[in-house]
N, C-alpha and C. Protein backbone atom coordinates (compact mmCIF):
# COMPACT_ATOMS: atom_id res chain seq x y z
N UNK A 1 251.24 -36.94 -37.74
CA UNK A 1 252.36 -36.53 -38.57
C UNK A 1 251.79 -35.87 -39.83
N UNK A 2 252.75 -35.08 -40.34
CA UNK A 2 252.01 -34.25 -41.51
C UNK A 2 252.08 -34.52 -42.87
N UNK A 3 250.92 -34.93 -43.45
CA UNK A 3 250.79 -35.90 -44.69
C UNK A 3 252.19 -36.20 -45.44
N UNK A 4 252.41 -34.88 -46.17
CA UNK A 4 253.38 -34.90 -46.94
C UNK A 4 254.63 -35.17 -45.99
N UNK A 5 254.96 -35.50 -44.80
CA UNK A 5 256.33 -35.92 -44.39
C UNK A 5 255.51 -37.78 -44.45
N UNK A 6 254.40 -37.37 -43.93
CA UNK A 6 254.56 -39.32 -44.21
C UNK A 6 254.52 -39.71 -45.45
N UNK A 7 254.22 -39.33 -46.59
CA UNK A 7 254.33 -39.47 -47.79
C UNK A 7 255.66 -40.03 -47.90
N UNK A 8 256.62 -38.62 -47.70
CA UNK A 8 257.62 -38.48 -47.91
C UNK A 8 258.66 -39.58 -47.60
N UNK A 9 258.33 -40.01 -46.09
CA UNK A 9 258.63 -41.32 -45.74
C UNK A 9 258.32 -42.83 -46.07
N UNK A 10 257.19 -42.87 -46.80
CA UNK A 10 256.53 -44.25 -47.49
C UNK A 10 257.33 -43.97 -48.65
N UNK A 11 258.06 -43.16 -49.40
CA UNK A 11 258.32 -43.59 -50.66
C UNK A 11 259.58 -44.46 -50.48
N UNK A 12 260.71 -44.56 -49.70
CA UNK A 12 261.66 -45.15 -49.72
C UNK A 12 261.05 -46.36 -48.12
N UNK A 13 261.56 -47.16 -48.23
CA UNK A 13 261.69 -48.26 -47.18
C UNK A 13 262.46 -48.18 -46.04
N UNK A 14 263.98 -47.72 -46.69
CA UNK A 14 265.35 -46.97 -45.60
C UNK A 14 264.79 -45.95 -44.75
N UNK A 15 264.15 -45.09 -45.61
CA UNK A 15 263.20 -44.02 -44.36
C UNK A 15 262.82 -44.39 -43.12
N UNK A 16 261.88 -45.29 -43.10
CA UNK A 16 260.96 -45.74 -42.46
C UNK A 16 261.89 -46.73 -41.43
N UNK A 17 262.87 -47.45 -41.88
CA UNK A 17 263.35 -48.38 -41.46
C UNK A 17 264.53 -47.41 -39.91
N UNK A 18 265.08 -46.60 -40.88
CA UNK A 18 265.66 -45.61 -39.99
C UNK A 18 264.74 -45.38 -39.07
N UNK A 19 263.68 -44.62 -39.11
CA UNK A 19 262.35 -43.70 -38.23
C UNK A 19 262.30 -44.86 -37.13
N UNK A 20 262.35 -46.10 -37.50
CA UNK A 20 261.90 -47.17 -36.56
C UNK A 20 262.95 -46.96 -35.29
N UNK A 21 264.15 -47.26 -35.80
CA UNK A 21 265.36 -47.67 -35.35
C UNK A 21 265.73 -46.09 -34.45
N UNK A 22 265.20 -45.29 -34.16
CA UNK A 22 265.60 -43.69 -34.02
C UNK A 22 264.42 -42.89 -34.12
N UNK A 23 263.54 -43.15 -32.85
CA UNK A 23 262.22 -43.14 -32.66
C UNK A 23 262.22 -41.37 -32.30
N UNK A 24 263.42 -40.73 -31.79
CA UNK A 24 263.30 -39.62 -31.31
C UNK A 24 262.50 -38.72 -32.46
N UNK A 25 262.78 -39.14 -34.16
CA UNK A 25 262.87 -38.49 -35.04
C UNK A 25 261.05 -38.20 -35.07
N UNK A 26 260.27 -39.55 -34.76
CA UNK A 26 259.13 -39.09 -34.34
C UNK A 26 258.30 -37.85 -33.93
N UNK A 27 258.97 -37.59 -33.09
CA UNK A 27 258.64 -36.08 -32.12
C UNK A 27 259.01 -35.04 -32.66
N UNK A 28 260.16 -34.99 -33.58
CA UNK A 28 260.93 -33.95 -33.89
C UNK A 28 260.12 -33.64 -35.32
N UNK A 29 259.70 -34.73 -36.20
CA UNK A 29 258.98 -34.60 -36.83
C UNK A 29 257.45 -33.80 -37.14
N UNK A 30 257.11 -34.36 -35.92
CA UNK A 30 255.20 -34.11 -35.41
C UNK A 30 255.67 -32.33 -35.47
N UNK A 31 256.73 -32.45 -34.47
CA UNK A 31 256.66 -30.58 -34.25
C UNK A 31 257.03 -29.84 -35.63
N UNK A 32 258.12 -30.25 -36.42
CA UNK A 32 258.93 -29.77 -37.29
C UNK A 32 259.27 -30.63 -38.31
N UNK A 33 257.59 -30.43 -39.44
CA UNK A 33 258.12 -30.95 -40.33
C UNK A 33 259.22 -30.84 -41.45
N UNK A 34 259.96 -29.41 -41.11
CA UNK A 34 260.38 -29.29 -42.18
C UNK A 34 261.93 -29.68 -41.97
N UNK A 35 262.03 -30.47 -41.41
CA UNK A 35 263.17 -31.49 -40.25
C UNK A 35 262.94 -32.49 -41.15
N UNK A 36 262.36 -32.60 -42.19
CA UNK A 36 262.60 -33.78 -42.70
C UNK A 36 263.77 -34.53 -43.72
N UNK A 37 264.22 -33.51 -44.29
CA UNK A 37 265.78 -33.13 -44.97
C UNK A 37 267.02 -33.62 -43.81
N UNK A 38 266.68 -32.85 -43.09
CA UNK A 38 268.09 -33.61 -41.52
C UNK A 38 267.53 -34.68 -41.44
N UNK A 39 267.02 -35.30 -40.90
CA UNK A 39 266.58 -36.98 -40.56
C UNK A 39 267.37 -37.36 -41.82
N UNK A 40 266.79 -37.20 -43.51
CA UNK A 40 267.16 -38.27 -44.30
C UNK A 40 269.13 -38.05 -44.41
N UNK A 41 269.11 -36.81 -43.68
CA UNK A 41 271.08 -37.07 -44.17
C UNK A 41 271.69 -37.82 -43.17
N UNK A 42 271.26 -37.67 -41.84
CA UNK A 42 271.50 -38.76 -41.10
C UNK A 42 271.55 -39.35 -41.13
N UNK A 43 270.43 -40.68 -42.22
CA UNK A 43 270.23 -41.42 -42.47
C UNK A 43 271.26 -42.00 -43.65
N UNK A 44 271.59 -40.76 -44.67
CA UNK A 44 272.55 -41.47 -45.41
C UNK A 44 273.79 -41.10 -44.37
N UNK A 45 274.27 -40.90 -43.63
CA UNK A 45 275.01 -40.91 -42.60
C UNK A 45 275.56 -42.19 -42.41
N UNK A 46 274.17 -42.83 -41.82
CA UNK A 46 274.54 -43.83 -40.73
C UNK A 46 274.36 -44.18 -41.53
N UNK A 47 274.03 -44.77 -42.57
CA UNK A 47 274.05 -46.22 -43.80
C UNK A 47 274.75 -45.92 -44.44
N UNK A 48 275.75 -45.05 -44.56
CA UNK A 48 276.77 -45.07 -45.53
C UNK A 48 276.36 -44.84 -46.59
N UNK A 49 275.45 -44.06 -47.27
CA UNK A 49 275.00 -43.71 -48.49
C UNK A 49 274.86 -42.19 -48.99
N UNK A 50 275.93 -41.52 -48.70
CA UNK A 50 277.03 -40.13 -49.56
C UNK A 50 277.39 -40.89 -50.53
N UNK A 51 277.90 -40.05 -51.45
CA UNK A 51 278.62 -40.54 -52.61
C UNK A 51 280.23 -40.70 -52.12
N UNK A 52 280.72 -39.75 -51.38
CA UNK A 52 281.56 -39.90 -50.84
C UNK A 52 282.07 -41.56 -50.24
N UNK A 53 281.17 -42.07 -49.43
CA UNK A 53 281.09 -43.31 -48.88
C UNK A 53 281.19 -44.56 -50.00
N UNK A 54 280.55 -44.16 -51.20
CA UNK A 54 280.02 -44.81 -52.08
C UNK A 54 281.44 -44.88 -52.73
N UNK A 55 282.64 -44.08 -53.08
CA UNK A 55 283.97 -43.37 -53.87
C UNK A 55 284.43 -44.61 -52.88
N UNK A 56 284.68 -44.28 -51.61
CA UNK A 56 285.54 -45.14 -50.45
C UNK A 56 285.27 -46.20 -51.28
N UNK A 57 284.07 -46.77 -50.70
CA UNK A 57 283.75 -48.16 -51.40
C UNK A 57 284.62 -49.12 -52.37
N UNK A 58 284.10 -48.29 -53.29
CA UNK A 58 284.58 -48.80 -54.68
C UNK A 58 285.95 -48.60 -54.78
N UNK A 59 286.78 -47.93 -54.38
CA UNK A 59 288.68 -48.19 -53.95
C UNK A 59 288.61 -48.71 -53.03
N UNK A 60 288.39 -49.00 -52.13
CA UNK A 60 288.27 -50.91 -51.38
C UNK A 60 288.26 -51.44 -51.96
N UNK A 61 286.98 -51.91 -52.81
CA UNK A 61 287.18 -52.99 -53.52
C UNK A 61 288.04 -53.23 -54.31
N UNK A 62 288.67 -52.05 -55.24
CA UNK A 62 289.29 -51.87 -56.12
C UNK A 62 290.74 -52.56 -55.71
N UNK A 63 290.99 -52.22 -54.41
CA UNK A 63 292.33 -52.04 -53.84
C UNK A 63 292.65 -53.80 -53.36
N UNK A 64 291.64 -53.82 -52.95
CA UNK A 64 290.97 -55.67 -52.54
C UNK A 64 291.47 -56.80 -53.71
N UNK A 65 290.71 -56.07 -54.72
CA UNK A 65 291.05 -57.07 -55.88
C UNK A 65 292.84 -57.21 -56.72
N UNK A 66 292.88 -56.01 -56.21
CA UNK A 66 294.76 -55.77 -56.84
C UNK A 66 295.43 -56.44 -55.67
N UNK A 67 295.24 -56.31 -54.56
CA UNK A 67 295.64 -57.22 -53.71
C UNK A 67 295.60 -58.55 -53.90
N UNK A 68 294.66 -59.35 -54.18
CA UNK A 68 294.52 -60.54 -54.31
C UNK A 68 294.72 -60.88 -55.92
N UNK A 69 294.90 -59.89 -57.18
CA UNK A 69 295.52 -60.36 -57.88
C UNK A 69 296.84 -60.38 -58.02
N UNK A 70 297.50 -59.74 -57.44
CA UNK A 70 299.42 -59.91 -57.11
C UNK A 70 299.47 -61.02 -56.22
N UNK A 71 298.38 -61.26 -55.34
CA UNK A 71 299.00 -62.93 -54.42
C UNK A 71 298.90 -63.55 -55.46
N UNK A 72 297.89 -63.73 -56.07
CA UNK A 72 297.84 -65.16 -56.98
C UNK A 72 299.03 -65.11 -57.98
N UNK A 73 299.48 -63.90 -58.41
CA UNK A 73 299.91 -64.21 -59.80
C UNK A 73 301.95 -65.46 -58.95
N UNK A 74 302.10 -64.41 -57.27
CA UNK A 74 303.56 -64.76 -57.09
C UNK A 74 303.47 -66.49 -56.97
């Protein structure tokens, strides 16, 4: 693999953890490192880590807690 993509991959843990889990990325890598940008959006993909995802989130919770403060108050 080509230094700077494994670099690139040792700096975060999620990287690596993904690469494990989604071995194809391996191969796709070796040939094309510069595939390394797609792998990591995938990655915030599938872990839910857009900001977008992150917005959802936080009005869940938001929405969660107004919920359960109108039960308590009736």
């Amino acid at each position: 693999m080509n230094y700077i993509v494994n670099e690139k991959l040792n700096e975060n843990p999620l990287y690596v953890r993904y690469l494990r889990e989604n071995s194809h990325w391996y191969k796709l890598l070796n040939r094309n490192p510069e595939k390394i940008n797609d792998m990591i959006n995938e990655m915030k993909v599938r872990y839910q880590m857009r900001p977008s995802d992150k917005i959802t989130n936080i009005m869940d919770t938001a929405s969660l807690v107004s919920k359960i403060w109108s039960a308590t108050k009736e």
